[in-house]
C-alpha atoms as a PDB file:
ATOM      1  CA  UNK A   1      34.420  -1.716  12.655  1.00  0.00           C
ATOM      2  CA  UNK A   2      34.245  -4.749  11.175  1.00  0.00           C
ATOM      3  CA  UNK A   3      31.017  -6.460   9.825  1.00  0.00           C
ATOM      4  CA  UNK A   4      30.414  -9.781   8.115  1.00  0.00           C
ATOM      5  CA  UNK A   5      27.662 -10.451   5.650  1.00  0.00           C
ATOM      6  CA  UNK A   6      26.626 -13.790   4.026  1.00  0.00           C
ATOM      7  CA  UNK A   7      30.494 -14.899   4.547  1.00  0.00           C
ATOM      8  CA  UNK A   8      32.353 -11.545   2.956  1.00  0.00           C
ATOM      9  CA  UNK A   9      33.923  -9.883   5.423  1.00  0.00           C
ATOM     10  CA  UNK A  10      33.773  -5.591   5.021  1.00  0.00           C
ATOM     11  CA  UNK A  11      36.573  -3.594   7.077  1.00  0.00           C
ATOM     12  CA  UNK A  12      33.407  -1.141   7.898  1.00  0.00           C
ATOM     13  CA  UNK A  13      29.715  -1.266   7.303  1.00  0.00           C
ATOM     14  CA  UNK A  14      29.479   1.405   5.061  1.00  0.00           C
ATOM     15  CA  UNK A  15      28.716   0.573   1.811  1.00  0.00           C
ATOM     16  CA  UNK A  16      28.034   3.229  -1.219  1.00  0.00           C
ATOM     17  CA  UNK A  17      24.549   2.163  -2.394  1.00  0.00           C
ATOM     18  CA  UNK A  18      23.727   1.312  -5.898  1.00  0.00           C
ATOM     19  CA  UNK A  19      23.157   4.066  -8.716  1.00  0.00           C
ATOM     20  CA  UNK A  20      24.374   6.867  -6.676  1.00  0.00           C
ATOM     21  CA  UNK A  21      28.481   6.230  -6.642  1.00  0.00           C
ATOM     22  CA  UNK A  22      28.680   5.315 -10.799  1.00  0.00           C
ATOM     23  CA  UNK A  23      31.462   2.464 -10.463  1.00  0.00           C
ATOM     24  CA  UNK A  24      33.148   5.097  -7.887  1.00  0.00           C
ATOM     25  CA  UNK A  25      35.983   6.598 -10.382  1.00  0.00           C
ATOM     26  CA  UNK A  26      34.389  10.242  -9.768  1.00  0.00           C
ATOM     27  CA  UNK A  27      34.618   9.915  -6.036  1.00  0.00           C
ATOM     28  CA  UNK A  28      38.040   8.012  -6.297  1.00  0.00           C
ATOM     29  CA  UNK A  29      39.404  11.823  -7.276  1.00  0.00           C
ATOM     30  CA  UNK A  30      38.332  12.960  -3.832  1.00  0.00           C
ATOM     31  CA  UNK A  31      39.389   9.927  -0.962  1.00  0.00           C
ATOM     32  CA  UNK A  32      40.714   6.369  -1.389  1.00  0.00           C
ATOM     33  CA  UNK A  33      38.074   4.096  -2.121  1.00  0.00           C
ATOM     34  CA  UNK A  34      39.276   1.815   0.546  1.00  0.00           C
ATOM     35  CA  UNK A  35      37.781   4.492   3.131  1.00  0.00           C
ATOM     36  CA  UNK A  36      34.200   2.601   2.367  1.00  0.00           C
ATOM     37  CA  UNK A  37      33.484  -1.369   3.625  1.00  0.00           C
ATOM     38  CA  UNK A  38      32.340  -1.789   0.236  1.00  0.00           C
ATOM     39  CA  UNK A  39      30.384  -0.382  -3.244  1.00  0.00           C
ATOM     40  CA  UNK A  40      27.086  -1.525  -4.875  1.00  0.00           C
ATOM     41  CA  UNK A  41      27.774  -0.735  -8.214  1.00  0.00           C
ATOM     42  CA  UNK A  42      25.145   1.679 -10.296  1.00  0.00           C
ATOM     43  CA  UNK A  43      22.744  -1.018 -11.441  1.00  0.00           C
ATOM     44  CA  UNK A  44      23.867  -3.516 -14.428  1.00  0.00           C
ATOM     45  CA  UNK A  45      21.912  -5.272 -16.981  1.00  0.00           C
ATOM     46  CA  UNK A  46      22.305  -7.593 -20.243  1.00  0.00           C
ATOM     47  CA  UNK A  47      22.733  -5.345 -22.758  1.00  0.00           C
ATOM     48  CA  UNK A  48      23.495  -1.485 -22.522  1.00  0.00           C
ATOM     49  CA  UNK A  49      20.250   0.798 -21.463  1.00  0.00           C
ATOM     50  CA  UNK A  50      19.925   4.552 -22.174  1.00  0.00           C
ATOM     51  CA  UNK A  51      17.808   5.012 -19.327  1.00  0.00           C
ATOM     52  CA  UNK A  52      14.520   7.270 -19.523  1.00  0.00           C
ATOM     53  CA  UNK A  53      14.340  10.482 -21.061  1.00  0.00           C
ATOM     54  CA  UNK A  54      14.986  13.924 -19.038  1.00  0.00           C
ATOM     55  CA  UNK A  55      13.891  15.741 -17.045  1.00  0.00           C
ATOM     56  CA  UNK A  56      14.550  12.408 -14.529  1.00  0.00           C
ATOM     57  CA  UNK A  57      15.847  13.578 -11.131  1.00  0.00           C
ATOM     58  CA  UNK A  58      14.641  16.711  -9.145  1.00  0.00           C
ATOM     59  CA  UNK A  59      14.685  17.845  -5.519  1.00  0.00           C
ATOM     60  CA  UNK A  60      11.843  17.040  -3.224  1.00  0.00           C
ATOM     61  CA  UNK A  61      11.276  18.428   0.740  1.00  0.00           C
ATOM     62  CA  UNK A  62      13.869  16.179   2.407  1.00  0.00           C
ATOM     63  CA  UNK A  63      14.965  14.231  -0.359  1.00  0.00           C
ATOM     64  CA  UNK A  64      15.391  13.964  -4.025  1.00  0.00           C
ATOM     65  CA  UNK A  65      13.336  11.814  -6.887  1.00  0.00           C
ATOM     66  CA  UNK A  66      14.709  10.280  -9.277  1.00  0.00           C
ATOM     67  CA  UNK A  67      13.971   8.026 -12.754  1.00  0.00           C
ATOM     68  CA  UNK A  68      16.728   7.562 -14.499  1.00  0.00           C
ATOM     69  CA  UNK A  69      15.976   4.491 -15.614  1.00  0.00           C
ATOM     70  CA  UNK A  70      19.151   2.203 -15.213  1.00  0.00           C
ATOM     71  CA  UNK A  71      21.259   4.148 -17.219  1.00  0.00           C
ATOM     72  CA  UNK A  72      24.209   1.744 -17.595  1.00  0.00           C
ATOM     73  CA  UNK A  73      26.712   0.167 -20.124  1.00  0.00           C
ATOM     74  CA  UNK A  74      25.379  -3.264 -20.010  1.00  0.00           C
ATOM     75  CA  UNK A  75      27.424  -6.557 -17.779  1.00  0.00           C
ATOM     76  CA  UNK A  76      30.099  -7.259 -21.024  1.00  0.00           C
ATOM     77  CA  UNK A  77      32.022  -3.255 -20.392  1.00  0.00           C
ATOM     78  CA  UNK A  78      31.230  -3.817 -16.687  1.00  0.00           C
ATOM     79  CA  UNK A  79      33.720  -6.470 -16.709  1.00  0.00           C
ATOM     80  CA  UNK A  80      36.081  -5.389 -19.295  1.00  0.00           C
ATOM     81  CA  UNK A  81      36.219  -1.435 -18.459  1.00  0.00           C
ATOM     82  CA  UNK A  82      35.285  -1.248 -15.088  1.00  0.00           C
ATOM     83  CA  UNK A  83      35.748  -3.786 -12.885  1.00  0.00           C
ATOM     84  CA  UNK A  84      39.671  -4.255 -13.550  1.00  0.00           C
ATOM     85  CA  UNK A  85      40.189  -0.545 -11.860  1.00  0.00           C
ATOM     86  CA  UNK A  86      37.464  -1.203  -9.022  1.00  0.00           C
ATOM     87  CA  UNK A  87      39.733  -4.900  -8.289  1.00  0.00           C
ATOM     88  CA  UNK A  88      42.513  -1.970  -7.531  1.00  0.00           C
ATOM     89  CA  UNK A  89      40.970   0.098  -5.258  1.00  0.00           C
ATOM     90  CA  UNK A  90      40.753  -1.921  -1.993  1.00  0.00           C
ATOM     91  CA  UNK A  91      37.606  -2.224  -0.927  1.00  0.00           C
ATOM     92  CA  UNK A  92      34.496  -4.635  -1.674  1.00  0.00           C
ATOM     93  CA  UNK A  93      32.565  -4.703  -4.786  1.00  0.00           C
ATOM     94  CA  UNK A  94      28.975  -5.141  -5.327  1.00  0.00           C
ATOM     95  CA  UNK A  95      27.365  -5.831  -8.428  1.00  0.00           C
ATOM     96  CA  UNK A  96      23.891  -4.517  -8.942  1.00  0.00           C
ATOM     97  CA  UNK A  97      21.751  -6.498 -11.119  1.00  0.00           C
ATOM     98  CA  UNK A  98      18.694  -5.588 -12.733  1.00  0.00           C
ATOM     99  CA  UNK A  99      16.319  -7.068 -15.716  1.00  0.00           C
ATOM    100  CA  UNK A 100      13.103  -7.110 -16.789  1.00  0.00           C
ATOM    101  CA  UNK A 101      12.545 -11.175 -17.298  1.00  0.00           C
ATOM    102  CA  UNK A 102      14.328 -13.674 -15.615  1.00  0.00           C
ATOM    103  CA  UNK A 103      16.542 -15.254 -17.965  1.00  0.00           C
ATOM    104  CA  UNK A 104      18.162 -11.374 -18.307  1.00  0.00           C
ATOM    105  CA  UNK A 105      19.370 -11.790 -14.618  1.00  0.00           C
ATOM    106  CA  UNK A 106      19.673 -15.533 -14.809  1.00  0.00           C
ATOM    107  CA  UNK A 107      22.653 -14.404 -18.005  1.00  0.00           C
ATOM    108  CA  UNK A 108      23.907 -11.367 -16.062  1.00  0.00           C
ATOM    109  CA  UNK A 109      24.856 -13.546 -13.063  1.00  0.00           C
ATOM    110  CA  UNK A 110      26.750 -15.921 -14.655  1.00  0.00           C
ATOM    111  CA  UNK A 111      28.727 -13.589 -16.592  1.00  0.00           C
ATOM    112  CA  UNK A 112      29.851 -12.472 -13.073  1.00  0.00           C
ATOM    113  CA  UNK A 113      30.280 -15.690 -11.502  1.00  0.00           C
ATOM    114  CA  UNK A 114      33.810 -15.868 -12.556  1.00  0.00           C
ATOM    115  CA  UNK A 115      34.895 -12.408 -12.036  1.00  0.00           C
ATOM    116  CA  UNK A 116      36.294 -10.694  -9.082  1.00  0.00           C
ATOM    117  CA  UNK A 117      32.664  -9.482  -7.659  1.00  0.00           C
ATOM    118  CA  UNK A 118      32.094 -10.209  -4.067  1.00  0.00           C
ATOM    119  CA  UNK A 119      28.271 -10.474  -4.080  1.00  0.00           C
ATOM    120  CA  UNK A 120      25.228  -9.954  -6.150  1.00  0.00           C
ATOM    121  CA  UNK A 121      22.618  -7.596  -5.355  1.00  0.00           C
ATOM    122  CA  UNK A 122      19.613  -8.372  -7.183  1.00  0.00           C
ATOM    123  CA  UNK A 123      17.772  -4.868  -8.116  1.00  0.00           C
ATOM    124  CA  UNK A 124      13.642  -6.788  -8.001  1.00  0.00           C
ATOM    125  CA  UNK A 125      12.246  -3.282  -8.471  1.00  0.00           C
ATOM    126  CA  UNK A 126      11.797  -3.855 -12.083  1.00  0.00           C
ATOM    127  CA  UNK A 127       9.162  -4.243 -14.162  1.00  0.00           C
ATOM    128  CA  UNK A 128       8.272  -7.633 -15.189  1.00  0.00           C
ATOM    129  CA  UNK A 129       7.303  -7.486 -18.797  1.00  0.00           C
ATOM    130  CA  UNK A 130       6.460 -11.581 -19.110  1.00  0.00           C
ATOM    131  CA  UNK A 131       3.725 -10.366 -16.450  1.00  0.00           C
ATOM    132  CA  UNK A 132       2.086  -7.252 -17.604  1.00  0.00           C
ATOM    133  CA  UNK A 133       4.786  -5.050 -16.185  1.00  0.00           C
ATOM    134  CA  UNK A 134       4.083  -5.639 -12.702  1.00  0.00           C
ATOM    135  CA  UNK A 135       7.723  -5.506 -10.007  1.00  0.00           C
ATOM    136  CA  UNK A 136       9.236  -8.621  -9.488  1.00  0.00           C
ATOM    137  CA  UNK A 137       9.455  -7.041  -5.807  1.00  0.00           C
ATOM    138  CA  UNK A 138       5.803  -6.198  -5.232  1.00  0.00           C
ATOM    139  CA  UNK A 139       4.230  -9.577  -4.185  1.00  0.00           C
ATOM    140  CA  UNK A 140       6.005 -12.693  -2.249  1.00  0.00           C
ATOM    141  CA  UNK A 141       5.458 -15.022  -5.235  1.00  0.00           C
ATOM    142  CA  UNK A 142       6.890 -12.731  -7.255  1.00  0.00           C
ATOM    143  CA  UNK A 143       9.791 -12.535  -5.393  1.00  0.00           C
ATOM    144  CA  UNK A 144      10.291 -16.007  -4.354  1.00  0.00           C
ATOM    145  CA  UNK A 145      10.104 -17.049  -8.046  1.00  0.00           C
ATOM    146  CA  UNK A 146      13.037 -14.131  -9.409  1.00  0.00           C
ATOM    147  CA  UNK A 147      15.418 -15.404  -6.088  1.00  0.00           C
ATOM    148  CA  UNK A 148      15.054 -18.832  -6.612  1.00  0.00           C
ATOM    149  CA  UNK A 149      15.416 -18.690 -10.199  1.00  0.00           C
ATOM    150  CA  UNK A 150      18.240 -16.447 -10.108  1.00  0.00           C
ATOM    151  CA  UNK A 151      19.926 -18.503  -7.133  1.00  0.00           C
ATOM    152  CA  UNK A 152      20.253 -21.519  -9.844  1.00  0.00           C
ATOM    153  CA  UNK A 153      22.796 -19.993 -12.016  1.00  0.00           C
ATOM    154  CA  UNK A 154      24.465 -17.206  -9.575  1.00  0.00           C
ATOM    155  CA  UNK A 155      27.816 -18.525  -7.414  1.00  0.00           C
ATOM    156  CA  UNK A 156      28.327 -15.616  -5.534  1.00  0.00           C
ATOM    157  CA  UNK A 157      26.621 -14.316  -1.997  1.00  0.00           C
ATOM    158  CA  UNK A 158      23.215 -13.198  -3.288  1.00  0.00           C
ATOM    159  CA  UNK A 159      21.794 -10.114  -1.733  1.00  0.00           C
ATOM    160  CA  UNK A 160      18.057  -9.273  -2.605  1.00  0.00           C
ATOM    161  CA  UNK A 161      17.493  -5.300  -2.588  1.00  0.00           C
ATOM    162  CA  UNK A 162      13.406  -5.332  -1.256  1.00  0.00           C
ATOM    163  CA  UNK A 163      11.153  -2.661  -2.490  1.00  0.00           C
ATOM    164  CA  UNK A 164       9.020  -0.293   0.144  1.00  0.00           C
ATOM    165  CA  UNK A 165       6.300  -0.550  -2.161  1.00  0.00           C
ATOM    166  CA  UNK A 166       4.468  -3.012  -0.590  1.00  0.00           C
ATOM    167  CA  UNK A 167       2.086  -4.220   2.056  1.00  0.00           C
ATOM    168  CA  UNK A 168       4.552  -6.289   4.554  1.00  0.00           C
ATOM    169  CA  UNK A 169       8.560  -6.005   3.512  1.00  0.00           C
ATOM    170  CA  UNK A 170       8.696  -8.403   6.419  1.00  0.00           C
ATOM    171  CA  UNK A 171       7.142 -11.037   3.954  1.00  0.00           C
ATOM    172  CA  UNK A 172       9.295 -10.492   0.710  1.00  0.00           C
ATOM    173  CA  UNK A 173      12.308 -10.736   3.254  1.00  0.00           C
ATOM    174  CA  UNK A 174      11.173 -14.092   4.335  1.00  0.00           C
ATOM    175  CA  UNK A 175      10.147 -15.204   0.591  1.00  0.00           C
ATOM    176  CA  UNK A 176      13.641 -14.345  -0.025  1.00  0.00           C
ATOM    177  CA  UNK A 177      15.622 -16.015   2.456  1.00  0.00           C
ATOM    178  CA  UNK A 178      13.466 -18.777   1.737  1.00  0.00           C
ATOM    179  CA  UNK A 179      14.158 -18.868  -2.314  1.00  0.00           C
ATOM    180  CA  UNK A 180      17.749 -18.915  -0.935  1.00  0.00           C
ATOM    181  CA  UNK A 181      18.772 -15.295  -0.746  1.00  0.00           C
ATOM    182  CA  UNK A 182      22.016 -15.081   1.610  1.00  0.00           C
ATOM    183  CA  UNK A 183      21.127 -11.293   2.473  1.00  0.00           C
ATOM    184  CA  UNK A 184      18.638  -8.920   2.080  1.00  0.00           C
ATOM    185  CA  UNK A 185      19.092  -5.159   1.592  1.00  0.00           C
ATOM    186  CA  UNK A 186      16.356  -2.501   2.635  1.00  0.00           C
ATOM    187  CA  UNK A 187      14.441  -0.483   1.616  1.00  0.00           C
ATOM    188  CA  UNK A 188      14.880   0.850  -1.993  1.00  0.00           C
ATOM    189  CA  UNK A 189      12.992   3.959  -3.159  1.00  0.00           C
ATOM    190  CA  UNK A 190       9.573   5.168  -2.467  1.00  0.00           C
ATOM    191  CA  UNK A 191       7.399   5.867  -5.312  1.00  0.00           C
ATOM    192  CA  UNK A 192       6.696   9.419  -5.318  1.00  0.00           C
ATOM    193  CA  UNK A 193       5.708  12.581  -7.631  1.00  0.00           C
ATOM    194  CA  UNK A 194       6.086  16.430  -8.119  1.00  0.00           C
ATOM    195  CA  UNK A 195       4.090  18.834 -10.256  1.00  0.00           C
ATOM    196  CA  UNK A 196       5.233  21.961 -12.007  1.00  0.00           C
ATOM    197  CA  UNK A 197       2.262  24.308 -11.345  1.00  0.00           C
ATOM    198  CA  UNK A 198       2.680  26.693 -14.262  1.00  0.00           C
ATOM    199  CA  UNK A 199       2.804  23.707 -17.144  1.00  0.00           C
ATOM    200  CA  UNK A 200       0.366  21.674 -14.585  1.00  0.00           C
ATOM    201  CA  UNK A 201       3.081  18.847 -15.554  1.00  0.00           C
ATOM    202  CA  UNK A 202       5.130  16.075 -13.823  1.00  0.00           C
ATOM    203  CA  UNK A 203       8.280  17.967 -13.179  1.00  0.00           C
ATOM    204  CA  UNK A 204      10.146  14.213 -14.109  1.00  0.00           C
ATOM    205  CA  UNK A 205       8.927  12.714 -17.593  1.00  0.00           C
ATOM    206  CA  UNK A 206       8.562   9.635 -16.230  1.00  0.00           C
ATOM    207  CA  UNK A 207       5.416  11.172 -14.584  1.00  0.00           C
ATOM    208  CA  UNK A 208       6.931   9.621 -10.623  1.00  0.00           C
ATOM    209  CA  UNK A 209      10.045   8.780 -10.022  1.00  0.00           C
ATOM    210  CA  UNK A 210      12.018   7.234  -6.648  1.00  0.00           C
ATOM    211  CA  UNK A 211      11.964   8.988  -3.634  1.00  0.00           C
ATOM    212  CA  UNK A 212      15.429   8.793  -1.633  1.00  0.00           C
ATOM    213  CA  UNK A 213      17.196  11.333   0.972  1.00  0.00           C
ATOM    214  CA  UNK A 214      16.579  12.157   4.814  1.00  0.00           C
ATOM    215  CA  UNK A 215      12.844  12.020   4.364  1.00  0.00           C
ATOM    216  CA  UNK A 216      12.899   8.124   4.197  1.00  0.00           C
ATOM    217  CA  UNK A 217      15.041   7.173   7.039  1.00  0.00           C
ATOM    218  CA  UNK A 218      11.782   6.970   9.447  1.00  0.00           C
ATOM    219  CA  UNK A 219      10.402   4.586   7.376  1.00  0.00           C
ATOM    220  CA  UNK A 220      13.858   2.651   6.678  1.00  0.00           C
ATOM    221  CA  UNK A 221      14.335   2.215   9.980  1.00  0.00           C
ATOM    222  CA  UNK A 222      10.731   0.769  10.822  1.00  0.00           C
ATOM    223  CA  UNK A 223      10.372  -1.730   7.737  1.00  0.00           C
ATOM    224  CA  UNK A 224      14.425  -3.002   9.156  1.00  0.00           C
ATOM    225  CA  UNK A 225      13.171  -3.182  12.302  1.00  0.00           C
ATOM    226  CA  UNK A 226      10.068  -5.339  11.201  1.00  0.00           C
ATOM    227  CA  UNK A 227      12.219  -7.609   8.693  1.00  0.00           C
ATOM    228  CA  UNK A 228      14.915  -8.394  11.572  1.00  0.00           C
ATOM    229  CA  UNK A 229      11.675  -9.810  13.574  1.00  0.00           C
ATOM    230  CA  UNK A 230      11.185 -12.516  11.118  1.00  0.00           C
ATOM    231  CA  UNK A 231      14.682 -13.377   8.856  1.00  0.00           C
ATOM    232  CA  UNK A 232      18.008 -15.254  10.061  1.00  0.00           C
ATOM    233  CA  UNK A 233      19.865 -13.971   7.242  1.00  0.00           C
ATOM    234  CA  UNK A 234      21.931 -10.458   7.646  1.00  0.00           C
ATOM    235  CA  UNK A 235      19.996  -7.404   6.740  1.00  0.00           C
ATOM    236  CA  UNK A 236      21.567  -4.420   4.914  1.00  0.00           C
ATOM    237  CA  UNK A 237      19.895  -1.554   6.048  1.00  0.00           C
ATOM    238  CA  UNK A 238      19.509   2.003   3.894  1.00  0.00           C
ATOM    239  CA  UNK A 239      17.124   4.986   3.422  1.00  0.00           C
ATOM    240  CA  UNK A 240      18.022   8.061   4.574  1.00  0.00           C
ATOM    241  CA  UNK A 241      20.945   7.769   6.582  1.00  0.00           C
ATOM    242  CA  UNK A 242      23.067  11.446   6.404  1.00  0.00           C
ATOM    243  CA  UNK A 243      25.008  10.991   9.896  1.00  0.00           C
ATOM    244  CA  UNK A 244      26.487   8.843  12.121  1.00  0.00           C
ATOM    245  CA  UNK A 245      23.545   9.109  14.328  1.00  0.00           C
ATOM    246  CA  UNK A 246      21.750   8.312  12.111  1.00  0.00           C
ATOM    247  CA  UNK A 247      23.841   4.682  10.960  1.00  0.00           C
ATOM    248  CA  UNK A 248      24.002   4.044  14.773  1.00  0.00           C
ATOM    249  CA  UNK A 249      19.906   4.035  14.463  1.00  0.00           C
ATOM    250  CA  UNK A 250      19.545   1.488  11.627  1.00  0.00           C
ATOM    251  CA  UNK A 251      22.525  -0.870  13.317  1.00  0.00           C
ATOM    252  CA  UNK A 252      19.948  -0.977  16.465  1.00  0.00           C
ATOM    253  CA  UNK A 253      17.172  -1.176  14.248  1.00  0.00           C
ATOM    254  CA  UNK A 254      18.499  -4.873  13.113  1.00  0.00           C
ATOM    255  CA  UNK A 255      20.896  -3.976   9.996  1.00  0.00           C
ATOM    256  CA  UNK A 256      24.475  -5.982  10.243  1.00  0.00           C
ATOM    257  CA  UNK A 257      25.888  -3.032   7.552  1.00  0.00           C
ATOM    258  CA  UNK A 258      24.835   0.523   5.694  1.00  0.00           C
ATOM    259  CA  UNK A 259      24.537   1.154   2.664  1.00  0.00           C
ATOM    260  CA  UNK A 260      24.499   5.537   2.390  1.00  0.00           C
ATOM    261  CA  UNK A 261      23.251   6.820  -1.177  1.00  0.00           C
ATOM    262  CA  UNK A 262      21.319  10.267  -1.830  1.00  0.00           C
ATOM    263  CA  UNK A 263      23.641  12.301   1.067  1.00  0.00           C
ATOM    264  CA  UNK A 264      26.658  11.502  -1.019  1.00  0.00           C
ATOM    265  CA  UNK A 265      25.144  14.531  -3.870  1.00  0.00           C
ATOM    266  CA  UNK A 266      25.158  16.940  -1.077  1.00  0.00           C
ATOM    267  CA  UNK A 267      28.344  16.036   0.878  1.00  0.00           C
ATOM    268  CA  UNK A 268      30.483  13.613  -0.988  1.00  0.00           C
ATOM    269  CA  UNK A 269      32.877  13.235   2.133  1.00  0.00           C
ATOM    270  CA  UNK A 270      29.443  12.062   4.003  1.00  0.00           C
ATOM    271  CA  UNK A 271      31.495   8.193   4.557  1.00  0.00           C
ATOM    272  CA  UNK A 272      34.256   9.816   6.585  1.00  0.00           C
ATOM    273  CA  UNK A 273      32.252  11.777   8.787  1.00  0.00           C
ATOM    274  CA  UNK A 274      29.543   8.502   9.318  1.00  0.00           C
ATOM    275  CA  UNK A 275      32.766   6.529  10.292  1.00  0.00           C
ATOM    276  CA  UNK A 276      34.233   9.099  12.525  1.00  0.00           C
ATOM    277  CA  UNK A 277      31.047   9.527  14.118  1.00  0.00           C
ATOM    278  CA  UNK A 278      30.743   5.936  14.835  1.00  0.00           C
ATOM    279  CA  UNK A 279      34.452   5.651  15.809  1.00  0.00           C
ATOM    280  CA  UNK A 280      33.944   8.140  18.437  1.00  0.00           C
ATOM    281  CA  UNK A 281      30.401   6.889  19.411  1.00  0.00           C
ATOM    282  CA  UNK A 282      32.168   3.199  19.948  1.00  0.00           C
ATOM    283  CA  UNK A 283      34.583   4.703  22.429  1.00  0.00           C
ATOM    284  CA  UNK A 284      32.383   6.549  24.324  1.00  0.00           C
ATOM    285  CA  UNK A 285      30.019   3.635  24.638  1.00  0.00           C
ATOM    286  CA  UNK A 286      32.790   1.245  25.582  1.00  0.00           C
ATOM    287  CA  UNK A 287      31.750  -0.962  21.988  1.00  0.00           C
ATOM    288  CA  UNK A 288      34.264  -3.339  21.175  1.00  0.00           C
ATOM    289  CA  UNK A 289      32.750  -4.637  18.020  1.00  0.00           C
ATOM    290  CA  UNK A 290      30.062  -2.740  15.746  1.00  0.00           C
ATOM    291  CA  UNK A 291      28.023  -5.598  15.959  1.00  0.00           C
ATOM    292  CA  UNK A 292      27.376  -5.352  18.816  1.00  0.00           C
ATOM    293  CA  UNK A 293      24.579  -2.674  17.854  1.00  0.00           C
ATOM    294  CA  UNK A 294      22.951  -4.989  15.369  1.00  0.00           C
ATOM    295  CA  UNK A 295      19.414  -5.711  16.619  1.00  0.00           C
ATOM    296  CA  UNK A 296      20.115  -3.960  19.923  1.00  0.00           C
ATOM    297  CA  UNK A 297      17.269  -1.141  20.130  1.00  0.00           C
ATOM    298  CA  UNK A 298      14.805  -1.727  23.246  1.00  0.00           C
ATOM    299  CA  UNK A 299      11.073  -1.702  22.222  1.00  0.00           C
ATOM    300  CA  UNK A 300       8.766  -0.005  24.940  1.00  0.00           C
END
């Protein structure tokens, strides 16, 4: 079950994806923590953010949206409060990092360069307000210029997280690997909306919000299947994956690990089934190593 990515070495591939495990003391009442290969941490910036005003998340056909708008209690109590508790719990930790100019993710990296973090994942799916507001993630310049930059000052494994929002993911996967990125982690959230028909309102006050949950997997697994065509470095693959078969689909899609998010609302104890499922799938198969299903699906 073992899977290596950009040198850190997870015990599984399953990894709790950012912004939907908190910093994992609420699911630490229910299993060990050391059950999972590893947790992205709910996203991190600078300074403390109250995120966007509710209503923010609401349930879609398949899925759920979502705009809570990094809610989070800035790097400085990341390190203090939390991360002396995660160090404890025996499994990796991933530090989410988001901004909206680069010098806030240039600071928030090296305030975790030091610390007991075992990669970065850079969050690009944020508005860049020294250019009109537009995603970091959305173009190739754009992200070549936030990876590179950030890659200066951060000491740790950096892991880009690419936006679906986009014309070819394929392309912002190669402008990061070649900015430096050691990993790249697909896809975040579509951008997606839902009306209340009596008030003829967005039902999320953010008007759209991020679309995550079963409904995205089909699309997860095509834009990881398209990004393993064209980068060396190890792809993290998520969107949508509830089950085991499902995790067996994005490990033959290209993805070296999971990351599992929006089917952790619905059935917390989602990890040990995937793992189980896997487990059982490995022996049946006669799999020695999981990685032996990275990059292993059979076009027509």
């Amino acid at each position: 079950m073992k899977v290596h990515v950009a040198g850190v070495e997870f015990t599984n591939p399953l990894i709790a994806a950012s912004g939907t495990f908190g910093f994992g003391r609420e699911y630490g009442e229910l299993y060990p923590l050391s059950l999972l290969g590893g947790i992205s941490c709910k996203g991190i910036t600078i300074k403390e953010r109250p995120g966007n005003p509710p209503p923010r998340v609401t349930e879609t056909p398949g899925g759920m949206l979502n705009a809570v708008g990094l809610q989070n209690p800035g790097v400085d109590h990341f390190i203090k409060e939390d991360l002396p508790w995660l160090r404890r719990q025996g499994t990796r930790i991933i530090a989410n990092v988001a901004g909206n100019a680069p010098e806030d993710y240039c600071e928030t990296v090296e305030k975790l360069n030091d610390t007991c973090v075992d990669m970065v994942e850079l969050n690009i799916s944020c508005p860049n307000v020294k250019q009109g507001g537009v995603q970091f993630g959305t173009t190739a310049e754009g992200v070549f210029g936030i990876t590179q930059e950030v890659r200066k000052h951060c000491k740790k494994p950096l892991m880009v997280k690419l936006s679906p929002n986009v014309t070819d993911i394929s392309e912002m996967a190669l402008a990061a690997e070649r900015a430096g990125a050691d990993a790249v982690s697909l896809i975040n959230t579509l951008t997606g909306m839902r009306i209340d028909i009596r008030t003829r309102r967005p039902i999320i006050r953010n008007n759209t919000g991020g679309l995550s949950g079963p409904a995205l997997l089909p699309v997860a697994l095509r834009m990881v299947w398209q990004t393993a065509q064209k980068v060396k470095i190890p792809i993290v693959g998520l969107g949508g994956i509830s089950t085991w078969q499902d995790a067996v689909e994005m490990l033959l899609a290209g993805a070296t690990a999971l990351q599992i998010g929006t089917v952790l609302f619905t059935d917390p104890y989602a990890p040990q089934k995937i793992l189980e499922g896997l487990g059982g799938f490995m022996e049946e198969q006669g799999i020695k190593s999981l990685s032996e299903l990275t990059g292993g699906v059979r076009p027509w």
